[in-house]
Protein backbone atom coordinates (compact mmCIF):
# COMPACT_ATOMS: atom_id res chain seq x y z
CA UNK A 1 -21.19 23.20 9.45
CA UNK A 2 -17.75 23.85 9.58
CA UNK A 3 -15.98 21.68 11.60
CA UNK A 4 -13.81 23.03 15.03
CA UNK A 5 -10.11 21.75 16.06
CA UNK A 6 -12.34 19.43 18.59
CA UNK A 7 -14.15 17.86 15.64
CA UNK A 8 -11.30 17.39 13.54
CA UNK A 9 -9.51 15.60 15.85
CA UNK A 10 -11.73 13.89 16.74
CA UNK A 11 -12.90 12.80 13.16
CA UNK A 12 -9.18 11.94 12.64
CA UNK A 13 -8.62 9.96 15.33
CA UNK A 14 -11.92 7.81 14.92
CA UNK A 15 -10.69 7.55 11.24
CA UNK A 16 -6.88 5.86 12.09
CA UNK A 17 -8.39 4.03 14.61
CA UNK A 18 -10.85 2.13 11.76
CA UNK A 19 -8.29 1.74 9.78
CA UNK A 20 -5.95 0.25 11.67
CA UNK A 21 -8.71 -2.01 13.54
CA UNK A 22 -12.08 -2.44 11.37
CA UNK A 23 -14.65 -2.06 13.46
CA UNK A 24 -16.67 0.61 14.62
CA UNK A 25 -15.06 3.25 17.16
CA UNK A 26 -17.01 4.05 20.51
CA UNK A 27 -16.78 6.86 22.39
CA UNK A 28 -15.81 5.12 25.58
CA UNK A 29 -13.03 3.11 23.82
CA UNK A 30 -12.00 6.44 22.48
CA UNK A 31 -11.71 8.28 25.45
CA UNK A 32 -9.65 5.34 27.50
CA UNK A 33 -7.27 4.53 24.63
CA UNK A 34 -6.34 8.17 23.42
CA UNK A 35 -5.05 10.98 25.59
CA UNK A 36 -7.39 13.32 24.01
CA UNK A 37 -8.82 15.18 26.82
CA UNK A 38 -12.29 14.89 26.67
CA UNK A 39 -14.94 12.62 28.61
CA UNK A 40 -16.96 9.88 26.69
CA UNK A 41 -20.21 12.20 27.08
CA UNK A 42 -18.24 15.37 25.04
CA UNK A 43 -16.91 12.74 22.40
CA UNK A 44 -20.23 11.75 22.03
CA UNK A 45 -21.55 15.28 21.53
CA UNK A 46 -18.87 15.51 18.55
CA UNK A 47 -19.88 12.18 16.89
CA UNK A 48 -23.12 13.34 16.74
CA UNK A 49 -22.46 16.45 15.46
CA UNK A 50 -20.17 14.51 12.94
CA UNK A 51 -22.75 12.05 11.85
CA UNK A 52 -25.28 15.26 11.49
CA UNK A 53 -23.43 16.70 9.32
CA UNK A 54 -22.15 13.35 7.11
CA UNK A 55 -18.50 12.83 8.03
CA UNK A 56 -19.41 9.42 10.10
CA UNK A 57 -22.24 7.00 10.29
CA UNK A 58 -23.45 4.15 12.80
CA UNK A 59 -23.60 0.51 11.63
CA UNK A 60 -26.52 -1.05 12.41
CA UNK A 61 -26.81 -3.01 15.29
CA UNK A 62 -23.58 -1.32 16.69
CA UNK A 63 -22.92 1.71 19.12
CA UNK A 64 -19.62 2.81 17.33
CA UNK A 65 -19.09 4.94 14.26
CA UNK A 66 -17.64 4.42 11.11
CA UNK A 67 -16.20 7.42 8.51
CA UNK A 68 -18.50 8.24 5.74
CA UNK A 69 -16.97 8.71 1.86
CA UNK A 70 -17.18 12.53 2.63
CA UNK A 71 -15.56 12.14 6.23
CA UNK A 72 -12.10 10.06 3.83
CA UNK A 73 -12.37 12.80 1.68
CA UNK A 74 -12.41 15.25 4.75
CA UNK A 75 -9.40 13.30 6.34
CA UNK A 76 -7.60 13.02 3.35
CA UNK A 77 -7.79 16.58 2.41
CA UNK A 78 -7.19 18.49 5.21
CA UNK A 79 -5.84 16.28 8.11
CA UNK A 80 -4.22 13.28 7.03
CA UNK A 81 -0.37 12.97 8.29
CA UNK A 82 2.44 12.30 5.92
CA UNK A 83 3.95 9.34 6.04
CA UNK A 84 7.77 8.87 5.51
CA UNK A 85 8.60 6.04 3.62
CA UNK A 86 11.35 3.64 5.57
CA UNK A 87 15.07 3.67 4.96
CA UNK A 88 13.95 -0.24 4.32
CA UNK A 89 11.57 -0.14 2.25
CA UNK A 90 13.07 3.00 -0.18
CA UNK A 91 15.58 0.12 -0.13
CA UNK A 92 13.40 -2.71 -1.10
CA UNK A 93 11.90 -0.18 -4.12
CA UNK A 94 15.51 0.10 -5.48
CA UNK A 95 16.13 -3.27 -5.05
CA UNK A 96 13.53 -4.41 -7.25
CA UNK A 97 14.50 -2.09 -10.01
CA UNK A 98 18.35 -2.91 -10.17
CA UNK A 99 16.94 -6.35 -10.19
CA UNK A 100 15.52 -6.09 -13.83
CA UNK A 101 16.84 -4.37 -17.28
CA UNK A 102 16.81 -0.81 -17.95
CA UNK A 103 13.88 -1.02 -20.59
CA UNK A 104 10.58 0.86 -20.27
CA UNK A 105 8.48 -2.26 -20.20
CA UNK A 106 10.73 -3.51 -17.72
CA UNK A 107 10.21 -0.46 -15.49
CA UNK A 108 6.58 -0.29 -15.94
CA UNK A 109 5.71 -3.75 -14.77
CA UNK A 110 8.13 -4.06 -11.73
CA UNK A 111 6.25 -0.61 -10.82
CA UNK A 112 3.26 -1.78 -10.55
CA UNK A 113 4.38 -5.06 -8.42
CA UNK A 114 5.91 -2.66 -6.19
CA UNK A 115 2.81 -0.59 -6.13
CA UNK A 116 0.94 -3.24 -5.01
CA UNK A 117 3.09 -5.04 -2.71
CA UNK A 118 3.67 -1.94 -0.52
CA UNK A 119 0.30 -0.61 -0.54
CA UNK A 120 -1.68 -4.19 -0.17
CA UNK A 121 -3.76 -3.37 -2.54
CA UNK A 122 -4.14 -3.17 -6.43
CA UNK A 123 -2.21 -1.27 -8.61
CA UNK A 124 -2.36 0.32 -11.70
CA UNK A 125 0.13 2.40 -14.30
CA UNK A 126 -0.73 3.67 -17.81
CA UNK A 127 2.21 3.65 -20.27
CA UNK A 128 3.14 6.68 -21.61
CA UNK A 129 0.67 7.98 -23.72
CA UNK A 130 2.33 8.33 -27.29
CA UNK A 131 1.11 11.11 -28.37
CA UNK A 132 3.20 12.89 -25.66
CA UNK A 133 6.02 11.11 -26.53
CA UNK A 134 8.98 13.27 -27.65
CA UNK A 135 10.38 11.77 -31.30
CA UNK A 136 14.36 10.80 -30.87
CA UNK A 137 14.99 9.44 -33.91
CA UNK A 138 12.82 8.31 -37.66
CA UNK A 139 14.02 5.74 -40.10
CA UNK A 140 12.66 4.23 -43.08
CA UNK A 141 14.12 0.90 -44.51
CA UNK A 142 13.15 -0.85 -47.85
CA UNK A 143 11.85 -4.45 -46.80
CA UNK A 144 11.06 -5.85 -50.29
CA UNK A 145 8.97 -4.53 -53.47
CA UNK A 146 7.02 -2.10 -52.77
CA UNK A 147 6.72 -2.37 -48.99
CA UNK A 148 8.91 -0.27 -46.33
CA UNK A 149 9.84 -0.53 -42.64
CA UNK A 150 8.70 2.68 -40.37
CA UNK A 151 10.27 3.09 -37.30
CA UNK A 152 9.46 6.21 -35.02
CA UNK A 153 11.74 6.03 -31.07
CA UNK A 154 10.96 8.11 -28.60
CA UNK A 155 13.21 9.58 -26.06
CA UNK A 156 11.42 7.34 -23.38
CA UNK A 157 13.07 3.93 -25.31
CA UNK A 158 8.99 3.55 -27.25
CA UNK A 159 9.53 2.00 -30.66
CA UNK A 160 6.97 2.38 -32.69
CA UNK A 161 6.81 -0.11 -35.84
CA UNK A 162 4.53 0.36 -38.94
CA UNK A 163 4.92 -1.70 -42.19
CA UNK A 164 4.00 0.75 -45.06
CA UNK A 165 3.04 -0.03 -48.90
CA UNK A 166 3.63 1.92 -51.40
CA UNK A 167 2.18 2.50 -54.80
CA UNK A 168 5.54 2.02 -56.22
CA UNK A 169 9.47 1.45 -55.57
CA UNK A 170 11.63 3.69 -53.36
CA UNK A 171 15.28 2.75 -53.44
CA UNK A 172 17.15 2.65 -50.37
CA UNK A 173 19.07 6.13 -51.17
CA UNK A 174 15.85 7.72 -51.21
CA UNK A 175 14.32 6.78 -48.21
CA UNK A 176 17.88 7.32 -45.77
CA UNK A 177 17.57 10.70 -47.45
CA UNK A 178 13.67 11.13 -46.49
CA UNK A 179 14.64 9.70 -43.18
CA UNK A 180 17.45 12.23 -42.15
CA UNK A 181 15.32 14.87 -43.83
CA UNK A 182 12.63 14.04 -41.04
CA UNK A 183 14.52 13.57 -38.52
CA UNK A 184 16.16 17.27 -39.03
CA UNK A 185 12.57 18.28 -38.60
CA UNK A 186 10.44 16.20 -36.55
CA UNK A 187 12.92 14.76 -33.51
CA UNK A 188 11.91 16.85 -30.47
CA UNK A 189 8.15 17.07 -31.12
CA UNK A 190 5.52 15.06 -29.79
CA UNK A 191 3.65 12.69 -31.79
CA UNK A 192 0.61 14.28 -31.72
CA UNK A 193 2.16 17.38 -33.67
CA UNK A 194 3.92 15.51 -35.83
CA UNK A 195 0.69 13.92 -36.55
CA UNK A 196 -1.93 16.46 -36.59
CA UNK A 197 0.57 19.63 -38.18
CA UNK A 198 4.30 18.77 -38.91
CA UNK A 199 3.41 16.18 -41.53
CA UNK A 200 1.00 18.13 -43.58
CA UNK A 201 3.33 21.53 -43.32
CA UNK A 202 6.10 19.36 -44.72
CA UNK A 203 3.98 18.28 -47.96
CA UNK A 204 1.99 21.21 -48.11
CA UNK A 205 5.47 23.25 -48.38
CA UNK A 206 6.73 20.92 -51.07
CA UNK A 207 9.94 20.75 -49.15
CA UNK A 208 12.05 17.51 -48.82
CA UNK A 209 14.10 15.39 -51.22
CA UNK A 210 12.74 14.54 -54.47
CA UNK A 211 10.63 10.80 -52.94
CA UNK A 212 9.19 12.30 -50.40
CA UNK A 213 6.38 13.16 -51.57
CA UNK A 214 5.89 9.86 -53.41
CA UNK A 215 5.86 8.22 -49.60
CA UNK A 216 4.19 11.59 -47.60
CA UNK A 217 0.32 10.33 -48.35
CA UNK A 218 1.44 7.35 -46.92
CA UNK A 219 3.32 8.33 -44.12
CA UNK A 220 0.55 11.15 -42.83
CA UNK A 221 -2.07 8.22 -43.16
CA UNK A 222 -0.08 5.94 -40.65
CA UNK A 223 1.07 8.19 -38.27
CA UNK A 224 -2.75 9.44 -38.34
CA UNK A 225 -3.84 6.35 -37.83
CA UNK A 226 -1.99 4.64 -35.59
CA UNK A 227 -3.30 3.75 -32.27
CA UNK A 228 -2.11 5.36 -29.09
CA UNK A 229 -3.89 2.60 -27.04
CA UNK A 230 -1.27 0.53 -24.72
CA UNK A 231 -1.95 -2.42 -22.34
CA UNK A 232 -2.78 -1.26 -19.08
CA UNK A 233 -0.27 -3.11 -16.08
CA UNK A 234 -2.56 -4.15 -13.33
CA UNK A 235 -1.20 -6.20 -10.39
CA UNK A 236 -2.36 -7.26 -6.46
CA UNK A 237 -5.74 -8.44 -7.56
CA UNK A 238 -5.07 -11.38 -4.34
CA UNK A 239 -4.29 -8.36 -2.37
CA UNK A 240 -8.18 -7.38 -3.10
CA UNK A 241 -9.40 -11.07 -2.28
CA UNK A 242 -7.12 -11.20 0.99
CA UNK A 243 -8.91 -7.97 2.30
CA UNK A 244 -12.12 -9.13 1.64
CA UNK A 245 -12.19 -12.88 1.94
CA UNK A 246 -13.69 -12.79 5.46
CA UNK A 247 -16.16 -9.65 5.10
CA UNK A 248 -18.52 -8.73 2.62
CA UNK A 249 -17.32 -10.04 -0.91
CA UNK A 250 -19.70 -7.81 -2.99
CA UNK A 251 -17.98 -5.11 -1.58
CA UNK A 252 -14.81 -6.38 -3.76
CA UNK A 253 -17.20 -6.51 -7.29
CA UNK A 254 -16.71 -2.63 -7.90
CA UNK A 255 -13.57 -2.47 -7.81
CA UNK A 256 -13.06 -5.35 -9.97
CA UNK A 257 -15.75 -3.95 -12.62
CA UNK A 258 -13.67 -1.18 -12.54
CA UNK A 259 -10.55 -2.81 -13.25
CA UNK A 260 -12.03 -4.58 -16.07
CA UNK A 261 -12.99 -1.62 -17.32
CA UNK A 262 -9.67 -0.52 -19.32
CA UNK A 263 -11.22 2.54 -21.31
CA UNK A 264 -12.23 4.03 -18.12
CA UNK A 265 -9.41 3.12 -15.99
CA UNK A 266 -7.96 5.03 -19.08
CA UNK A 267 -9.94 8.02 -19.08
CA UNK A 268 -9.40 8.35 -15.16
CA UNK A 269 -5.39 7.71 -14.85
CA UNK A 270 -5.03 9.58 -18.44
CA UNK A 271 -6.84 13.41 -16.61
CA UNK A 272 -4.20 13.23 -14.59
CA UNK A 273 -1.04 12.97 -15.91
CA UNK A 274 -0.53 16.79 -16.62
CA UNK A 275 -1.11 17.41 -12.68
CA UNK A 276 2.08 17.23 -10.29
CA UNK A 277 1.49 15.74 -7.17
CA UNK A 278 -0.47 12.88 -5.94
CA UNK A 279 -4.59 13.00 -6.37
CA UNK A 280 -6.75 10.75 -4.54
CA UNK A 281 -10.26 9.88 -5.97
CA UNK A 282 -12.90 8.65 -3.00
CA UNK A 283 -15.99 7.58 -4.33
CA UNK A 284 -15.81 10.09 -7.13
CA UNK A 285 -15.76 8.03 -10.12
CA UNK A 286 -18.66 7.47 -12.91
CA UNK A 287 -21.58 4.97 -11.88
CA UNK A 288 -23.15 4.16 -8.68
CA UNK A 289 -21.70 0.66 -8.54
CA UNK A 290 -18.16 2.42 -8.43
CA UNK A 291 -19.19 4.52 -5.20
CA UNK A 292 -17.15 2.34 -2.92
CA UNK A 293 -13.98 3.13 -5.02
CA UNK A 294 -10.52 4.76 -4.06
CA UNK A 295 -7.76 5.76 -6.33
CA UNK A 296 -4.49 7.34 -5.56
CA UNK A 297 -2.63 8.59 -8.32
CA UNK A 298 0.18 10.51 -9.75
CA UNK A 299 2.15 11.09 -12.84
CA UNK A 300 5.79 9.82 -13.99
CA UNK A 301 7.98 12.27 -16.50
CA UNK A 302 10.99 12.26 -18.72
CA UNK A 303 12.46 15.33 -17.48
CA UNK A 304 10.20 18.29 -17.12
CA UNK A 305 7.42 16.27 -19.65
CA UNK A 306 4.59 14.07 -17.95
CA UNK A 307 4.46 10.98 -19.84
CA UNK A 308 2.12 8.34 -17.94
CA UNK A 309 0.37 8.02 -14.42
CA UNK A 310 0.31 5.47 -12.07
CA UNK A 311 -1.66 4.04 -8.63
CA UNK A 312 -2.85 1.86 -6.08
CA UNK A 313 -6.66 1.76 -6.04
CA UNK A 314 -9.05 -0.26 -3.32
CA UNK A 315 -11.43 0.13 -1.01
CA UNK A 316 -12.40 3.24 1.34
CA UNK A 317 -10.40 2.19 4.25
CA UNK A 318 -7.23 2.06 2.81
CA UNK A 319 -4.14 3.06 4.76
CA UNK A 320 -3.46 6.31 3.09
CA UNK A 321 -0.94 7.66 4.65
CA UNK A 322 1.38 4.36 3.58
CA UNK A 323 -0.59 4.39 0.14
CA UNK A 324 0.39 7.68 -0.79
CA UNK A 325 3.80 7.74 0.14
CA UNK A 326 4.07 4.57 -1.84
CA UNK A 327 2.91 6.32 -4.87
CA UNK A 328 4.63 9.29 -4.48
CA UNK A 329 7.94 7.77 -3.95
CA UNK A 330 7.95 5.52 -6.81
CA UNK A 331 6.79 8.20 -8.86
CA UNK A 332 9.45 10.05 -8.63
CA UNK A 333 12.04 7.67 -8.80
CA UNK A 334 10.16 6.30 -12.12
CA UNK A 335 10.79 9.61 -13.15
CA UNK A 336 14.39 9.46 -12.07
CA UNK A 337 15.14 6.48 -14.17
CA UNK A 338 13.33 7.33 -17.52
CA UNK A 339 15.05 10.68 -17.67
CA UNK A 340 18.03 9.08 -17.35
CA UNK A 341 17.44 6.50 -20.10
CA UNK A 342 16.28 8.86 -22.81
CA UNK A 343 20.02 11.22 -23.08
């Protein structure tokens, strides 16, 4: 059925109303507390059309209605109201950054306190994924016998350290001159092409100063290798207990099993990072016991690149409208600040 003006607003005004309150919405209490212009017998005409058709539902035991998944995802989509941040708390997200050093890790795990705090719920943001990262700068230092030093930065502030032995010795000489001869050719790529491409070209070519190729094998094998996995930062697991400390507690276990799960919190945040904007997820993620799930999300850049996502994810009845300002606020500033770091 496609739903009329009358049922939308309706739908969205039951919808706010839960939110705000938690229990189910009647018709009467409706009618007397919103100037919507209809009589309790019309609004109950609409809710049943709207339970008919799957947007709300009625508790048992209770003559009020509750939204459905597919009524949030309804609301959400096409009638939610956006919500300008405060002058306060834009303030209060600044705050908290000035507050703490200009270094990526630094940035990461004040976002996600933020995240949290503002949203009252959990949070969640996935480092940059490396093999997006842009290369800034290469160097290779002799650390004793046979064994050298790799360090790869990114333009984001990532260093990436990898101890590398070698069948025999390099001198010093010849690994500054491997090192600016990479540089000249790898710094502005992303990891990923350096690893699966750049690397082999350069060898395959037989290019380079007179070592390298004594340290390529080496080099391609460690780069190849190297795991792209970060730690996850997750924060406002109390906000979860809080909300659900005086209701139904198995209602908090999905979320949790999904939190715990860090390849698929992975997989979910990492889909997303190439898409501008913020996405919400109701009930749309992989398993029945995650049904009662919702994710907001969006990604962070340096510049024009998307690096790394972040969110806030909870139950159903979160306050959206506050959630995904939240999100889409920080975001951006995120953004802001890691641009600036990397000239």
């Amino acid at each position: 059925m496609e739903l009329t003006p009358r049922h939308e607003l309706i739908l969205k005004t039951l919808i706010e109303e839960f939110l705000s309150d938690k229990k189910p919405v009647g018709s009467k209490f409706l009618c007397e507390k919103y100037d919507i212009g209809l009589s309790p017998a019309t609004i109950r005409n609409v809710f049943r059309d709207l339970e008919e058709n799957g947007y709300i539902a009625s508790p048992h035991h209770s003559a009020g209605r509750i939204p459905t998944e597919k009524g949030y995802k309804f609301y959400v989509d096409r009638l939610i109201t956006l919500y300008e941040l405060s002058l306060n708390d834009k303030q209060k997200i600044q705050e908290e950054f000035l507050k703490n050093d200009c270094k990526l890790d630094k940035i990461l795990n004040v976002t996600c306190k933020i995240l949290s705090n503002l949203s009252r719920t959990a949070s969640v943001v996935l480092p940059p994924l490396k093999e997006l990262e842009l290369v800034k700068r290469i160097e290779l230092i002799h650390i004793g016998g046979d064994e050298i030093l790799l360090i790869v930065i990114t333009r984001s502030g990532v260093i990436l350290n990898r101890r590398l032995f070698l069948d025999d010795h390099v001198p010093q000489e010849s690994l500054y001159q491997i090192s600016k001869f990479l540089n000249h050719h790898l710094v502005g790529f992303e990891l990923e092409e350096v690893k699966k491409d750049i690397m082999l070209t350069l060898k395959e070519d037989r290019e380079g100063p007179e070592d390298f190729l004594r340290v390529a094998d080496t080099l391609i094998a460690t780069i190849s290798n190297d795991p792209t996995d970060e730690d996850i930062y997750i924060d406002g697991l109390q906000n979860l207990y809080n909300y659900y400390k005086h209701s139904d507690m198995d209602k908090l276990e999905p979320i949790l099993t999904l939190l715990d799960n860090k390849e698929l919190l992975r997989e979910i945040f990492s889909q997303y990072i190439q898409y501008d904007g913020v996405s919400t997820f109701i009930g749309e993620l992989k398993g029945d016991c995650l049904s009662g799930v919702s994710i907001i999300v969006s990604n962070y850049k340096n510049g024009d690149k998307s690096i790394g996502s972040m969110g806030v994810i909870g139950p159903q009845r979160l306050n959206y409208p506050k959630a995904l300002s939240v999100v889409d606020f920080t975001s951006k500033l995120v953004s802001e600040m890691i641009t600036k770091m990397s000239r």
